[in-house]
Protein backbone atom coordinates (compact mmCIF):
# COMPACT_ATOMS: atom_id res chain seq x y z
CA UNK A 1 -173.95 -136.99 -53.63
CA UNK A 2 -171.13 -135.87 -51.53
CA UNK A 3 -171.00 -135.06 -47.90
CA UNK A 4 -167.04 -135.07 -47.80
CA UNK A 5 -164.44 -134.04 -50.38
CA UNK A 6 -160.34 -134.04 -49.79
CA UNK A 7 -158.38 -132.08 -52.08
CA UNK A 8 -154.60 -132.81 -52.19
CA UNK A 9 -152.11 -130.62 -52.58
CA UNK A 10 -147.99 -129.01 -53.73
CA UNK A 11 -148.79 -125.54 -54.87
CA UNK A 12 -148.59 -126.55 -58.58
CA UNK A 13 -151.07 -125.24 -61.16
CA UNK A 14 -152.90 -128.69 -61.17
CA UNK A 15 -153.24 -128.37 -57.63
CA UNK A 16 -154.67 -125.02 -58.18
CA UNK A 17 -156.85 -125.90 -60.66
CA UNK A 18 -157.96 -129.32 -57.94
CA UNK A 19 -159.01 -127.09 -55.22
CA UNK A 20 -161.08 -125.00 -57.67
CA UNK A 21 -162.91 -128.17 -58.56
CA UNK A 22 -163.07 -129.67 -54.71
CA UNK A 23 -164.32 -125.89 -53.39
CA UNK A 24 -167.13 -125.64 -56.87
CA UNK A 25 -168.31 -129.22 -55.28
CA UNK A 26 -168.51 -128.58 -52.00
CA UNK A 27 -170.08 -125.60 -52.32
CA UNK A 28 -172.85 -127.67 -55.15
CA UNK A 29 -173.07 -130.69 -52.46
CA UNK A 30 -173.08 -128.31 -49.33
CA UNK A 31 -170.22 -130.78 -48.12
CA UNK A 32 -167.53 -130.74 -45.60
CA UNK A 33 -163.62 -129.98 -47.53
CA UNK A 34 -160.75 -131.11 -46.23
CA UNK A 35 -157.43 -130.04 -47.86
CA UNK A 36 -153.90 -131.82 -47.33
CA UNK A 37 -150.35 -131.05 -47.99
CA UNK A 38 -147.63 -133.68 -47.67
CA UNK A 39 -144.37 -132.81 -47.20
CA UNK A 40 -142.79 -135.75 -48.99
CA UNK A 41 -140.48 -137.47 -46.72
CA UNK A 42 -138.75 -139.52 -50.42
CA UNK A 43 -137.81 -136.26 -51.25
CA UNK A 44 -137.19 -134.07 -48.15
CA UNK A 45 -135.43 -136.10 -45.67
CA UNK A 46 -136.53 -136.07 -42.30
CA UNK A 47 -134.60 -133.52 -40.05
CA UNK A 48 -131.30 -134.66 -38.93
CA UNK A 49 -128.85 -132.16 -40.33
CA UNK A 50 -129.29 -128.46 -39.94
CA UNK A 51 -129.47 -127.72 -43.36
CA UNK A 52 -132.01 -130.22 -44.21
CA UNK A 53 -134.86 -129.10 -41.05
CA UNK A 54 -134.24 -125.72 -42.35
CA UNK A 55 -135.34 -127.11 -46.00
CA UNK A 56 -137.84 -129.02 -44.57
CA UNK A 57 -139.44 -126.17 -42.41
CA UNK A 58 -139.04 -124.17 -45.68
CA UNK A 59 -141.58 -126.98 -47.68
CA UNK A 60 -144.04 -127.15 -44.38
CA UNK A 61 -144.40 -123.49 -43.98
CA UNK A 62 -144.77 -123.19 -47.65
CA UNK A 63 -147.35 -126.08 -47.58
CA UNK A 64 -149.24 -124.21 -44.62
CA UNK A 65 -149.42 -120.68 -47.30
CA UNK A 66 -150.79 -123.11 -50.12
CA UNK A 67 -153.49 -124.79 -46.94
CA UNK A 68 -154.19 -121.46 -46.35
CA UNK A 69 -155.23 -120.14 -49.82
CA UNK A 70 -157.79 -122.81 -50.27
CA UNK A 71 -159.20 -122.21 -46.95
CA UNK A 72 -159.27 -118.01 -47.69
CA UNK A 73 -161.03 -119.27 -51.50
CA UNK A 74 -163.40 -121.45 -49.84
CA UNK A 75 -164.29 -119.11 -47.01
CA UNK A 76 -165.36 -116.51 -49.61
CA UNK A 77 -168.17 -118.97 -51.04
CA UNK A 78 -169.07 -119.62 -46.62
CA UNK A 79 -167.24 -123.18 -46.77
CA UNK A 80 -165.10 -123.80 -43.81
CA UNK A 81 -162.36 -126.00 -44.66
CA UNK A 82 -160.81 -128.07 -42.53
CA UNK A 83 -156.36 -128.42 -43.58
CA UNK A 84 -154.05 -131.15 -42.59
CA UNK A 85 -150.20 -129.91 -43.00
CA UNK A 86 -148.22 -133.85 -42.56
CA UNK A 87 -144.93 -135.77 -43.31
CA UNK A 88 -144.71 -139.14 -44.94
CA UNK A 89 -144.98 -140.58 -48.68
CA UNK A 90 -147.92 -138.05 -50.26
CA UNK A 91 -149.98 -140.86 -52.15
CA UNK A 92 -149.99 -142.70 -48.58
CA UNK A 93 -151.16 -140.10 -46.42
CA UNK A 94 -154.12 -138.75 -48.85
CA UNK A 95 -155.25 -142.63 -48.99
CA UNK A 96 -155.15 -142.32 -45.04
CA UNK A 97 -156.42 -139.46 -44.84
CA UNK A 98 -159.07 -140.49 -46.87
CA UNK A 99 -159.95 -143.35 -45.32
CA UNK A 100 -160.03 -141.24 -41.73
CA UNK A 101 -162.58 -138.77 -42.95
CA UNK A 102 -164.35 -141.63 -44.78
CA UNK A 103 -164.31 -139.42 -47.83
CA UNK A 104 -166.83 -139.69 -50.48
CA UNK A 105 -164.28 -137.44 -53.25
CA UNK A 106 -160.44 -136.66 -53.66
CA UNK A 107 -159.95 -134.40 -55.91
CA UNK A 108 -156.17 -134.62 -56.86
CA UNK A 109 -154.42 -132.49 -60.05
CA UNK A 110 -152.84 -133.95 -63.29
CA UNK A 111 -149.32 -133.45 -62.48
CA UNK A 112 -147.63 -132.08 -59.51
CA UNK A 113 -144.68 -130.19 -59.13
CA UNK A 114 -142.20 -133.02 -59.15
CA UNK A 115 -143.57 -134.34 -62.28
CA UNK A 116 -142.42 -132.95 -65.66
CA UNK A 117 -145.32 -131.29 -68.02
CA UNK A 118 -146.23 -133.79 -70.55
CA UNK A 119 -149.34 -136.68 -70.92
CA UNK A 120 -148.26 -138.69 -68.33
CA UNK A 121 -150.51 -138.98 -65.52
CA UNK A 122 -148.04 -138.23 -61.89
CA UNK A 123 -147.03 -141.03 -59.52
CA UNK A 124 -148.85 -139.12 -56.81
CA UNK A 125 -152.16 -138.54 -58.73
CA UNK A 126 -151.62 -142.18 -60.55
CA UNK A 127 -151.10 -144.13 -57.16
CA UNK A 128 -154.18 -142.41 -55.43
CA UNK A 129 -156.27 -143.51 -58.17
CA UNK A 130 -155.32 -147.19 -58.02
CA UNK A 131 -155.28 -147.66 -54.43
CA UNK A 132 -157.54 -145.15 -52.85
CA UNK A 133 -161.16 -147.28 -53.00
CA UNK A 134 -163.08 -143.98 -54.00
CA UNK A 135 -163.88 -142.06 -56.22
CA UNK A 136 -161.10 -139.53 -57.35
CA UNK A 137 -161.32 -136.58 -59.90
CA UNK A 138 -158.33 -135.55 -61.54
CA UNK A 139 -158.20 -132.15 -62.44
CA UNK A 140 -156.22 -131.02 -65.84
């Protein structure tokens, strides 16, 4: 059912619980996993200042641990997984992303870690859904 699955994302536990799902899929599907992090240019400026790149640097190298992890998890089941470590708005560059690959699933979490616990779906996870043009499972 799928050949392709992208898995988005920040480190939170939603995230977490995402790339559990995408990995348990490819690994029923035997299908290719792709895993993105998006260092969100809205909320960490692009480098101008010195302060700021070193912030910046900070979220991308943090980013690259989180890629990391989900390639290390899906290794263990023999899934290579293939990471993608960008700037730029997050619910933009999954959607391209996406659309790249030619993705048959993103699997996206609840919330993320800008977005406060509570029953509303996040603006990353709630923008995907509306404007990506396939499927997406949203992990809780």
């Amino acid at each position: 059912m799928y050949d392709t699955i992208l898995v988005a994302t920040d480190g939170s536990a939603d995230a977490n619980r995402a790339a559990t799902h995408a990995i348990e899929q490819a690994e029923q599907h035997d299908a290719e996993l792709h895993a993105i992090f998006v260092v969100d240019t809205d909320r960490y400026a692009e480098p101008a200042l010195s302060s700021m790149e070193l912030e910046t640097n900070e979220i991308e190298d943090w980013g690259n641990q989180e890629l990391s992890e989900i390639t290390d998890r899906g290794e263990q089941l023999g899934i290579e997984v293939t990471t993608r470590c960008c700037h730029g708005k997050p619910y933009l560059e999954i959607i391209n992303y996406a659309d790249e690959i030619d993705a048959d699933l993103i699997v996206l979490g609840y919330h993320g870690h800008s977005h406060a616990e509570g029953k509303q779906i996040g603006s990353v996870t709630d923008r995907v859904v509306q404007n990506a043009g396939r499927p997406v499972l949203v992990a809780t």
